[in-house]
Protein backbone atom coordinates (compact mmCIF):
# COMPACT_ATOMS: atom_id res chain seq x y z
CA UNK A 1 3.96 -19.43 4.47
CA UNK A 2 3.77 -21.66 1.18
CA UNK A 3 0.95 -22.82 2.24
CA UNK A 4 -1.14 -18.92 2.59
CA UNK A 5 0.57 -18.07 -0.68
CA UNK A 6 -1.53 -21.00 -1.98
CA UNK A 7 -4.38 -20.29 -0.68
CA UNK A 8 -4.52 -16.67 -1.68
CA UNK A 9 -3.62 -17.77 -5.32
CA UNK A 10 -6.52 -20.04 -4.69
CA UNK A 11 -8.58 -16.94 -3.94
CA UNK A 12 -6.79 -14.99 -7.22
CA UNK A 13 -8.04 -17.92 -9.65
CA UNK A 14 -11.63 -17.71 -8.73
CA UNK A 15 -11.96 -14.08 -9.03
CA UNK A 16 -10.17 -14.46 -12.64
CA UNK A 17 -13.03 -17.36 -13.22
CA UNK A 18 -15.53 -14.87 -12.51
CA UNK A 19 -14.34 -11.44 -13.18
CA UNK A 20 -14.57 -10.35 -10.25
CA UNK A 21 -12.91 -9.79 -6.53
CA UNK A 22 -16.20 -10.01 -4.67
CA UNK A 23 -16.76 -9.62 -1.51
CA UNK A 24 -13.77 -9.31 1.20
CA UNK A 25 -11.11 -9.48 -0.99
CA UNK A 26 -9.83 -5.98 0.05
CA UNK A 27 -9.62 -8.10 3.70
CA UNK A 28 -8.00 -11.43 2.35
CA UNK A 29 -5.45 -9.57 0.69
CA UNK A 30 -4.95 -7.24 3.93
CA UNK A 31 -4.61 -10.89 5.51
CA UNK A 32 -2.74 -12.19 3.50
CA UNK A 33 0.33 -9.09 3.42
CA UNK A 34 0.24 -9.04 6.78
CA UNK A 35 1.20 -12.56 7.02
CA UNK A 36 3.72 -12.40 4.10
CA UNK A 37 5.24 -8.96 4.50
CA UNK A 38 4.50 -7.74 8.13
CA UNK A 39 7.48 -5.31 7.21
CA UNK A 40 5.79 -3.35 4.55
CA UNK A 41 3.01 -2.77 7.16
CA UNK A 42 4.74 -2.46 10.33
CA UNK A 43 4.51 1.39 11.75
CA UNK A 44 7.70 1.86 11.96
CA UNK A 45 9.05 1.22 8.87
CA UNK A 46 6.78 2.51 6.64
CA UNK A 47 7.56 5.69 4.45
CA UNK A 48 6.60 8.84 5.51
CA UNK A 49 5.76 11.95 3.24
CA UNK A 50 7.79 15.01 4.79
CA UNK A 51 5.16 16.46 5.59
CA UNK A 52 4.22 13.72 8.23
CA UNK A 53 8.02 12.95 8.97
CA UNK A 54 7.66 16.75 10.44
CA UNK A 55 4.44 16.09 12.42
CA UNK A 56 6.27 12.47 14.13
CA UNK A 57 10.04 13.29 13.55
CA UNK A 58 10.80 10.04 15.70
CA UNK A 59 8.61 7.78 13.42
CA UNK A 60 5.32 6.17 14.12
CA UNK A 61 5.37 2.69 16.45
CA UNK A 62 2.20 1.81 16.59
CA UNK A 63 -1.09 1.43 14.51
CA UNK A 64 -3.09 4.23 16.27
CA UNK A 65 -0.29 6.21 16.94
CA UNK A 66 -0.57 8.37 14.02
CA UNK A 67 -4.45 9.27 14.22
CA UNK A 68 -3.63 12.00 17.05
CA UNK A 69 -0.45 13.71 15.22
CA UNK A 70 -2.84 14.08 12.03
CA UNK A 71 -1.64 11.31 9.81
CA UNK A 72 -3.36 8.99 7.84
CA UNK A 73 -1.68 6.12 6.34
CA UNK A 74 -2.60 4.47 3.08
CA UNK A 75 -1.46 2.21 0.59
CA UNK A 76 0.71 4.25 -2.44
CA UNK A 77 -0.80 1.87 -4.84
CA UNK A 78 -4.55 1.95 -3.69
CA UNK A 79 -6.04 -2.08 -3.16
CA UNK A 80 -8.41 -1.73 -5.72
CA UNK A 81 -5.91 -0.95 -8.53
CA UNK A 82 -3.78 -4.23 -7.13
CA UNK A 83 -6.48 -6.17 -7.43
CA UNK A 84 -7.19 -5.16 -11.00
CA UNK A 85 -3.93 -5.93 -11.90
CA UNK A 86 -4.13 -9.43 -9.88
CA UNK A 87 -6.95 -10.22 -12.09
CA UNK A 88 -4.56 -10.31 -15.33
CA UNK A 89 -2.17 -12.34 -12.96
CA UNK A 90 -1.82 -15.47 -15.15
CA UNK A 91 0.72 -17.65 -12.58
CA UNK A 92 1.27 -17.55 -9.27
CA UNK A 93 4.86 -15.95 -10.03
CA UNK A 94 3.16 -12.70 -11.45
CA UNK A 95 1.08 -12.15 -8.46
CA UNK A 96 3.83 -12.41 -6.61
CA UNK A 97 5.82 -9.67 -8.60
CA UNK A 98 2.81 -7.52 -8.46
CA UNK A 99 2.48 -8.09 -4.92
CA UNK A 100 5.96 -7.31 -4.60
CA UNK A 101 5.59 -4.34 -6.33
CA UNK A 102 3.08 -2.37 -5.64
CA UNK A 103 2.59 -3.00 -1.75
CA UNK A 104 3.37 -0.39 0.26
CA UNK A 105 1.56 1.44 3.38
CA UNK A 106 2.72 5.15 3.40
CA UNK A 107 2.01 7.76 6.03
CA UNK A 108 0.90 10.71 4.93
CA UNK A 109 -0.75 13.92 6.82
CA UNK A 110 -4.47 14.47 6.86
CA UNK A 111 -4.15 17.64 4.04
CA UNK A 112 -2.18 15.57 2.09
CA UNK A 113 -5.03 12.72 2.03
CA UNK A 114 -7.51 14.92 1.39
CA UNK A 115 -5.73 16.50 -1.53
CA UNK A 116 -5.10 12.77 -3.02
CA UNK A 117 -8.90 12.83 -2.51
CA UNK A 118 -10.02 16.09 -3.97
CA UNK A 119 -7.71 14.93 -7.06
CA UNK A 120 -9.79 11.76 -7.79
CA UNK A 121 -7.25 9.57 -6.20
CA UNK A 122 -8.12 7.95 -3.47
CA UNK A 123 -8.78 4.34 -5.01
CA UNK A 124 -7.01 5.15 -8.24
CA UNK A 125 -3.98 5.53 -10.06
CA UNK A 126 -3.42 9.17 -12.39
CA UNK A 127 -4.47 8.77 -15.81
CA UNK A 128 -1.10 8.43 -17.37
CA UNK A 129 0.11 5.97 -14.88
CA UNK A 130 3.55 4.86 -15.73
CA UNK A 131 3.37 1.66 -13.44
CA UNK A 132 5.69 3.67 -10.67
CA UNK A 133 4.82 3.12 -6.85
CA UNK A 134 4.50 6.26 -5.99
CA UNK A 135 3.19 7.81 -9.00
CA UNK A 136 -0.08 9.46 -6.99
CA UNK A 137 1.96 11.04 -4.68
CA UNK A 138 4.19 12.86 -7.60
CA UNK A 139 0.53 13.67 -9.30
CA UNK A 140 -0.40 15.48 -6.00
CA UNK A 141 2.79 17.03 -5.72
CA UNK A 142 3.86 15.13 -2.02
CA UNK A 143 7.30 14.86 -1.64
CA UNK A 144 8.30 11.18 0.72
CA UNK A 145 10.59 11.15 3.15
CA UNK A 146 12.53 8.33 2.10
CA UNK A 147 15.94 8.67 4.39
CA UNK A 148 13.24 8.21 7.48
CA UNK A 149 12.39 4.63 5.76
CA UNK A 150 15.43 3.93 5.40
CA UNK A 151 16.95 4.62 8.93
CA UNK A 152 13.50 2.49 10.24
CA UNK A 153 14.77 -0.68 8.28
CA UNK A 154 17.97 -0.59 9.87
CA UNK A 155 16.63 0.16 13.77
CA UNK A 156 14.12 -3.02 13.38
């Protein structure tokens, strides 16, 4: 694992060379949690917004698994915000704590992605961001399910 966690740092210090992500970056950092965290994007432990905790009351298992209940999951901080934030990353300590951070898949219901959407927050934070994971969901006014996180954690 040391070893990905240097190359992706690798990958971090050449886009703060240039200024910019470039191409793929959205996958090499997909790549990159999965092989870190595979908790913060495994199905079933990823937080739910009531809404979709009432459309898959026994929690999602698998990838697809949501698509036919009406769910969409997403990350609460969206990728391209992270990797603005990697970009002022000045060790490989602080993109850890950012990674830590700010990584987090949530399942939400169809309306509720579309209202993130219609709000101008699909791959941003709101304006007066106050560096809180979940602040887009508060902005759009979706309440998470939390206690169904929780009780996921403890079944895995």
């Amino acid at each position: 694992m040391e070893q990905i966690k240097e190359l992706f740092w690798a990958r971090v210090k050449v886009a703060r060379e240039t200024g910019s992500l470039g191409r793929g970056f959205r996958y090499d950092l997909e790549d990159y949690l999965g092989s870190i965290w595979p908790e913060k994007l495994r199905p079933g432990l990823i937080p739910m917004s009531v809404g979709a905790a009432k459309l898959a009351p026994n929690g999602i298992r698998q990838h697809g698994e949501g698509k036919p209940l009406g769910l969409a999951f997403e990350h609460s901080v969206p990728l391209k915000v992270i990797g603005s934030l990697l970009l002022e990353a000045e060790t490989q300590e602080a993109m850890m704590r950012i990674l830590e951070r700010y990584v987090q898949i949530v399942w939400v219901t169809k309306d509720e992605d579309i209202r993130l959407n219609q709000m101008g927050l699909r791959s941003k934070m709101p304006a007066d961001w106050d560096r809180t994971t979940y602040a887009r969901y508060v902005a759009a006014g979706i309440e998470l399910n939390h206690q169904h996180y929780v009780s996921a954690q403890k079944e895995a």
